[in-house]
Protein backbone atom coordinates (compact mmCIF):
# COMPACT_ATOMS: atom_id res chain seq x y z
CA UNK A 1 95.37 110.18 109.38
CA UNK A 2 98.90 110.71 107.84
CA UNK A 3 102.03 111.06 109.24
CA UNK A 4 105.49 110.82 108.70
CA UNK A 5 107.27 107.53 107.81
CA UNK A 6 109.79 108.54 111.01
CA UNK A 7 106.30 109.15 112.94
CA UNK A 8 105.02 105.78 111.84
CA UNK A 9 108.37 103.88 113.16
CA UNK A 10 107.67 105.71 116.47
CA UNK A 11 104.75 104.38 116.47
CA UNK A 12 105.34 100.84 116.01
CA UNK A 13 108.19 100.95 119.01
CA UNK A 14 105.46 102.46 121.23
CA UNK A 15 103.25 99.70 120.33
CA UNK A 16 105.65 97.18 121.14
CA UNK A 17 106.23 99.02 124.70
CA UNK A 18 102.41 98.87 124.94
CA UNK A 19 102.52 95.30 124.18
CA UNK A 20 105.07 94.63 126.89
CA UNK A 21 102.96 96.83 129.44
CA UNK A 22 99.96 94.09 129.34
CA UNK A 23 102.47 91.34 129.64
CA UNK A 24 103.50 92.67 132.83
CA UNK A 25 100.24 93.62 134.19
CA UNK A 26 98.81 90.21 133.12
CA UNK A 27 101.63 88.82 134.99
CA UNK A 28 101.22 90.47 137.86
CA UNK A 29 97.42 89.93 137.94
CA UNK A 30 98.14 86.24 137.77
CA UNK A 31 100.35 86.37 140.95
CA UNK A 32 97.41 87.87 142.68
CA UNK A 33 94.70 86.38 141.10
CA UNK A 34 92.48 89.44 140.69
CA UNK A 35 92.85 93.14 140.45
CA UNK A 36 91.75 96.17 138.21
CA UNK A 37 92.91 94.70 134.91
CA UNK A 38 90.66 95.30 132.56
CA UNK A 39 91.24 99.76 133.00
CA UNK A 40 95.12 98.83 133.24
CA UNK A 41 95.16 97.06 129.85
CA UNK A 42 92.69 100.05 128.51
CA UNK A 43 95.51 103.23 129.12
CA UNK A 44 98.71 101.06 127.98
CA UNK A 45 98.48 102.87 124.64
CA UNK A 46 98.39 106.13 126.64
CA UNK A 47 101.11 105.06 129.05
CA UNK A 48 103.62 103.95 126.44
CA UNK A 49 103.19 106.99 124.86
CA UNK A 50 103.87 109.10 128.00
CA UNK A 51 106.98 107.29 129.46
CA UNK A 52 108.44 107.09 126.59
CA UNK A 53 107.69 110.31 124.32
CA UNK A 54 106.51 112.41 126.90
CA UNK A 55 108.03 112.45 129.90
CA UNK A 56 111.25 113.96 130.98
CA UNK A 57 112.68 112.13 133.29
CA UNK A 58 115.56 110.10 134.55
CA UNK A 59 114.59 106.17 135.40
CA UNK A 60 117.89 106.58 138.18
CA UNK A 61 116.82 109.26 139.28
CA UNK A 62 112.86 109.53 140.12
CA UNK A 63 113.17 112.15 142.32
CA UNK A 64 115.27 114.73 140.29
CA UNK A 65 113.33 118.30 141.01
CA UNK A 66 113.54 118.71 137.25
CA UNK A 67 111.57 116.10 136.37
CA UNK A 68 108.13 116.29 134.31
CA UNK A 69 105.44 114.84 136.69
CA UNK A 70 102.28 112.00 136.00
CA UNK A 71 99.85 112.29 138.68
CA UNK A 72 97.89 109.07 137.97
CA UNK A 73 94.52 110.07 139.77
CA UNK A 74 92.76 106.63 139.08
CA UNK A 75 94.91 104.66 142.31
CA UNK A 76 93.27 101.32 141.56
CA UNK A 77 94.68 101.07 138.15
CA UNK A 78 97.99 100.78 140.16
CA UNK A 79 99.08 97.57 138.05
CA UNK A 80 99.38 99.91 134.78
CA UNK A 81 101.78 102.08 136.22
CA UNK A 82 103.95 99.52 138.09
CA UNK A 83 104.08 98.08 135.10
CA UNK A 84 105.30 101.17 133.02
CA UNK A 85 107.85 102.04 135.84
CA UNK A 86 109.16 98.49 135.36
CA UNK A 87 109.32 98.30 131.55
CA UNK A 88 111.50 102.13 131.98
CA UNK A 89 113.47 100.70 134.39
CA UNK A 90 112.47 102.81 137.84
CA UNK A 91 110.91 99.47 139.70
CA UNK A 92 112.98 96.24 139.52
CA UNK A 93 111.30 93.31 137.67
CA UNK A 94 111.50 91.21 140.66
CA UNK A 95 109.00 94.16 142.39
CA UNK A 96 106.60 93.53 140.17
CA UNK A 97 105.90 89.54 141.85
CA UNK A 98 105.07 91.40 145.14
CA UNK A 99 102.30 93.48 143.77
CA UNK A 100 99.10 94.18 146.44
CA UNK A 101 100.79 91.65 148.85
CA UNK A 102 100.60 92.36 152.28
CA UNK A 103 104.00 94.83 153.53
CA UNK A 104 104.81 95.44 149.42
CA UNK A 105 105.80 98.82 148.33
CA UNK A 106 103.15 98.00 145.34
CA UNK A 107 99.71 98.35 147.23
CA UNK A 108 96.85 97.86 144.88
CA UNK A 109 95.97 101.52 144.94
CA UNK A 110 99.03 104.16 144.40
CA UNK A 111 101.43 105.37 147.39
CA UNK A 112 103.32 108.09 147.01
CA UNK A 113 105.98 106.23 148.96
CA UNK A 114 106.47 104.02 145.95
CA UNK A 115 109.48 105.04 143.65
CA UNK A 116 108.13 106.76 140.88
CA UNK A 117 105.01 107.21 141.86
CA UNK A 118 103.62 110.90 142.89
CA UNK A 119 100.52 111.27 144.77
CA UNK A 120 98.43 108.14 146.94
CA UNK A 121 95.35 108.10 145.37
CA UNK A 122 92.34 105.48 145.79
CA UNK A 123 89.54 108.17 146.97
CA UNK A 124 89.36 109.65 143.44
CA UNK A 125 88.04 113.32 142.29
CA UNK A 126 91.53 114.42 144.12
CA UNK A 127 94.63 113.99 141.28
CA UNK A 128 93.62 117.12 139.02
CA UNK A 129 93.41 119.40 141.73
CA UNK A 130 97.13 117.92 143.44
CA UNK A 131 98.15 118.42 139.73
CA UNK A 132 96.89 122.22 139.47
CA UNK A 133 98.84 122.64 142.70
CA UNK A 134 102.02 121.03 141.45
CA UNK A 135 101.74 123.28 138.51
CA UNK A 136 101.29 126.23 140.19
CA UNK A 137 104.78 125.31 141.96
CA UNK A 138 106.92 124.69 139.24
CA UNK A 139 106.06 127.96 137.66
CA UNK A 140 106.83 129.57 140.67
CA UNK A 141 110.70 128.01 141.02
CA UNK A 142 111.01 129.14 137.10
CA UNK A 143 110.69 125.06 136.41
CA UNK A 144 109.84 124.36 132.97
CA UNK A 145 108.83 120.95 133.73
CA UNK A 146 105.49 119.94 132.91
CA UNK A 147 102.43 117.82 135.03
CA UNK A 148 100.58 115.11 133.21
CA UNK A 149 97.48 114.05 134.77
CA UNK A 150 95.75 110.72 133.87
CA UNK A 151 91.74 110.92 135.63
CA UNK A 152 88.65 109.31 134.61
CA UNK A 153 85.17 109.65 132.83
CA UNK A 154 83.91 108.89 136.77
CA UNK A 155 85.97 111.52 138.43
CA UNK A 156 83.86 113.83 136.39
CA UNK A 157 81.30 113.39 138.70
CA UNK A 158 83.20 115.06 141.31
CA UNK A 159 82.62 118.61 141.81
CA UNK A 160 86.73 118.88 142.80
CA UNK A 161 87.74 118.27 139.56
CA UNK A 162 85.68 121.34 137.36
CA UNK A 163 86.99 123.63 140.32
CA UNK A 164 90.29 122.57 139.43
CA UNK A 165 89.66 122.58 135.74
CA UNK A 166 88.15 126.02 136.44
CA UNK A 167 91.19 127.32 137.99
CA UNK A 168 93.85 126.43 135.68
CA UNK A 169 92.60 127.94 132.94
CA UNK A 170 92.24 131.09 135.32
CA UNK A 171 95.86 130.75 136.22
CA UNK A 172 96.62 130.05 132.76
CA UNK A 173 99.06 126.88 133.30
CA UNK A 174 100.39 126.20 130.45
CA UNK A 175 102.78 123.44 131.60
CA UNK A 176 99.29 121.44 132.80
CA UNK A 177 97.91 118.46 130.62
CA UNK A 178 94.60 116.20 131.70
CA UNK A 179 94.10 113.37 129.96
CA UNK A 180 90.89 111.56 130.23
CA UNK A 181 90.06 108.00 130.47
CA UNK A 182 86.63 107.35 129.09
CA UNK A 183 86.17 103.97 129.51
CA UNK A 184 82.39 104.14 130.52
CA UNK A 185 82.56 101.88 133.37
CA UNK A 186 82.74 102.50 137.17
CA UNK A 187 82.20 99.47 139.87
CA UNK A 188 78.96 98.53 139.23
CA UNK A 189 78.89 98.68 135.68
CA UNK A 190 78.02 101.70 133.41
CA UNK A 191 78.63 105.03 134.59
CA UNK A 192 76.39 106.12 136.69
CA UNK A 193 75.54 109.63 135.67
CA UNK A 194 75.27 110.70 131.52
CA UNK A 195 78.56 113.27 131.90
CA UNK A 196 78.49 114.23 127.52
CA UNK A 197 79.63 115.61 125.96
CA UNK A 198 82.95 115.72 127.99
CA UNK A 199 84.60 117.43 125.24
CA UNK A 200 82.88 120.80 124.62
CA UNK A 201 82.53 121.06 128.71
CA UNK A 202 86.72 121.12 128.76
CA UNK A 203 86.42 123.51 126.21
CA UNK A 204 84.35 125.66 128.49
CA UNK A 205 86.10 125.61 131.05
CA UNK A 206 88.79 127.31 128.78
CA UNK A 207 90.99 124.27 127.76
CA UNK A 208 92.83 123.44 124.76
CA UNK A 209 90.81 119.80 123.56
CA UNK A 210 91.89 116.93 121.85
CA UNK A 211 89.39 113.57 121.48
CA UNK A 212 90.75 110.96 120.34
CA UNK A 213 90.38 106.53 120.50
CA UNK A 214 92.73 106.04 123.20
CA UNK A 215 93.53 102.51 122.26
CA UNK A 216 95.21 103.92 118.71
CA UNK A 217 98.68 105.18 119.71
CA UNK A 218 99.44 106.68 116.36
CA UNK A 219 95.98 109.01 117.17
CA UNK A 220 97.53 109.74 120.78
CA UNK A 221 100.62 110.71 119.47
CA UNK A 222 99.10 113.46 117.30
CA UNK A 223 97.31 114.87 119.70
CA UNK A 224 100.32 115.51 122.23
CA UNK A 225 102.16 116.93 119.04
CA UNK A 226 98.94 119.21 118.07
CA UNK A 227 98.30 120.51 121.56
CA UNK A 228 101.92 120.79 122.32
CA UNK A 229 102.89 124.63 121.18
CA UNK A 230 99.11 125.87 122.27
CA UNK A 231 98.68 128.31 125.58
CA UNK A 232 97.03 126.95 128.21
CA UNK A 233 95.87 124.15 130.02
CA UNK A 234 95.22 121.09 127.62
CA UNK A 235 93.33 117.94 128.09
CA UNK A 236 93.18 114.82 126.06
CA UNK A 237 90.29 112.73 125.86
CA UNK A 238 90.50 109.70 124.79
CA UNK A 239 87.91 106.99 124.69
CA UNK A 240 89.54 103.49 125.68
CA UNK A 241 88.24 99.65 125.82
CA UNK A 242 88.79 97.99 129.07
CA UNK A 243 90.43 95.25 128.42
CA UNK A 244 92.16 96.14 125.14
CA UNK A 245 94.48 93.29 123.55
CA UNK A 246 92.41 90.58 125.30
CA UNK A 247 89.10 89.70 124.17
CA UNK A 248 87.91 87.50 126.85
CA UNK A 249 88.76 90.52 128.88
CA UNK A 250 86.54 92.82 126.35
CA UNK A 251 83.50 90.73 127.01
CA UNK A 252 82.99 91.00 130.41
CA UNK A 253 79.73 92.53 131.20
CA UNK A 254 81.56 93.89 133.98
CA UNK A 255 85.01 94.55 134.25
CA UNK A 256 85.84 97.17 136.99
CA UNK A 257 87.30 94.14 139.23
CA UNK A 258 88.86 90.91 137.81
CA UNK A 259 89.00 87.88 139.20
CA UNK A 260 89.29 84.51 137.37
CA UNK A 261 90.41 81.11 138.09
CA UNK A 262 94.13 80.00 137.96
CA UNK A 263 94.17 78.29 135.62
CA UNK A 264 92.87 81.08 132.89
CA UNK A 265 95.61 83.69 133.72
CA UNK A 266 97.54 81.37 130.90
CA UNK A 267 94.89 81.42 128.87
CA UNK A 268 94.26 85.13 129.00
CA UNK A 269 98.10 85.78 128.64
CA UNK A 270 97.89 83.63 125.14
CA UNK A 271 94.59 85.66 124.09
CA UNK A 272 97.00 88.78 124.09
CA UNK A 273 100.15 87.17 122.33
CA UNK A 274 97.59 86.06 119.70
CA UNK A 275 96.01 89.58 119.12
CA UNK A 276 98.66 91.57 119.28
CA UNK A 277 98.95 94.93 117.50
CA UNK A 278 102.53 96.03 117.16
């Protein structure tokens, strides 16, 4: 791949953001002692690239009406996008200590009550279609904001999502973007069903496709610039590692849920300072 020496500084401050994103979620996972990690340290590539290339939108001001929309259909990976809000400034860092407590505005699976934060989601299959819907809307007011939807390889089990693929290519939305997160893992381990090649069925269902390794931001970002000027709905898929940056994290035969003892949140936390990327 080449690209431009400005590209290629762009790059490395996105990496550093997505270096700062598993700090946080790390963190946070260490004040609970468990959660979805392992996905949430997979799409911090895709999540520095989206809050801060992406996006349009004002950190004071998370409800302006003008504002591009991510619908993060995947709820449980919750400590990713607390995380990203914190590291743009919507959510205070002092928030981010109160994550999945009991009465915190940072419940383990989304709420839409949360700043920054668009749809509740934890019963999954649902974000594409609320995104297809939101869409729809924004053409209608003459809004040239856009809706970014993150969903997973799993959701693609769900019959909801290929009707709502299937209808915004039929309504032609060309302000709609999926991006899929093909990690290969659901709760009890591999996924379930054999869903390839997820690729050519986006295709037809009449989107505009981009694969790409999700865990290589420089990859990411030339996808968003490719499918950018295209007509259309356009979805990104991008295969991630759950568990990127942290090796210990990697090897888990099974990662959906993390849980480890006290005293190796430290020692996970030093795995990632060691491998970093940026």
């Amino acid at each position: 791949m080449t690209i431009s020496v400005a590209t290629q500084v762009e790059v490395r401050h996105l990496e550093q953001r997505a270096h700062s994103l598993r700090r946080r979620m790390l963190r946070m996972a260490a004040d609970k002692g468990e959660g979805y990690i392992a996905q949430g340290l997979g799409i911090a590539d895709l999540l520095a690239v989206v809050y801060f290339r992406e996006l349009r939108h004002d950190p004071a001001r998370p409800e302006d009406p003008g504002r591009d929309r991510f619908v993060m259909s995947t709820g449980h990976y919750s400590i990713a996008l607390y995380s990203a809000l914190a590291e743009c400034g919507v959510l205070a860092e002092e928030d981010l200590a109160t994550y999945a407590l009991n009465g915190s505005s940072l419940p383990m699976s989304t709420f839409d009550e949360t700043p920054g934060v668009e749809i509740t989601s934890g019963s999954l299959g649902h974000g594409l279609g609320q995104g297809v819907g939101m869409a729809l809307g924004l053409r209608l007011d003459r809004s040239d904001a856009k809706v970014v939807v993150e969903l997973s390889d799993g959701e693609l089990q769900e019959g909801s999502t290929w009707e709502s693929a299937m209808s915004a290519s039929n309504f032609r939305l060309d302000n709609l973007w999926a991006i899929v997160d093909c990690n290969g893992i659901q709760a009890d381990g591999p996924m379930v069903l054999d869903i390839e090649p997820v690729a050519d069925k986006w295709q037809a269902f009449g989107w505009q496709v981009r694969e790409v390794d999700g865990n290589d931001i420089a990859a990411l970002v030339e996808a968003f610039d490719e499918l950018r000027p295209l007509p259309g709905p356009k979805v990104i898929v991008m295969r991630t590692t759950p568990g990127s940056g942290v090796p210990t994290i990697v090897a888990r035969e099974r990662a959906h849920f993390v849980r480890v003892a006290d005293d190796e949140w430290n020692r996970l936390i030093d795995e990632l300072e060691e491998n970093r990327r940026d």
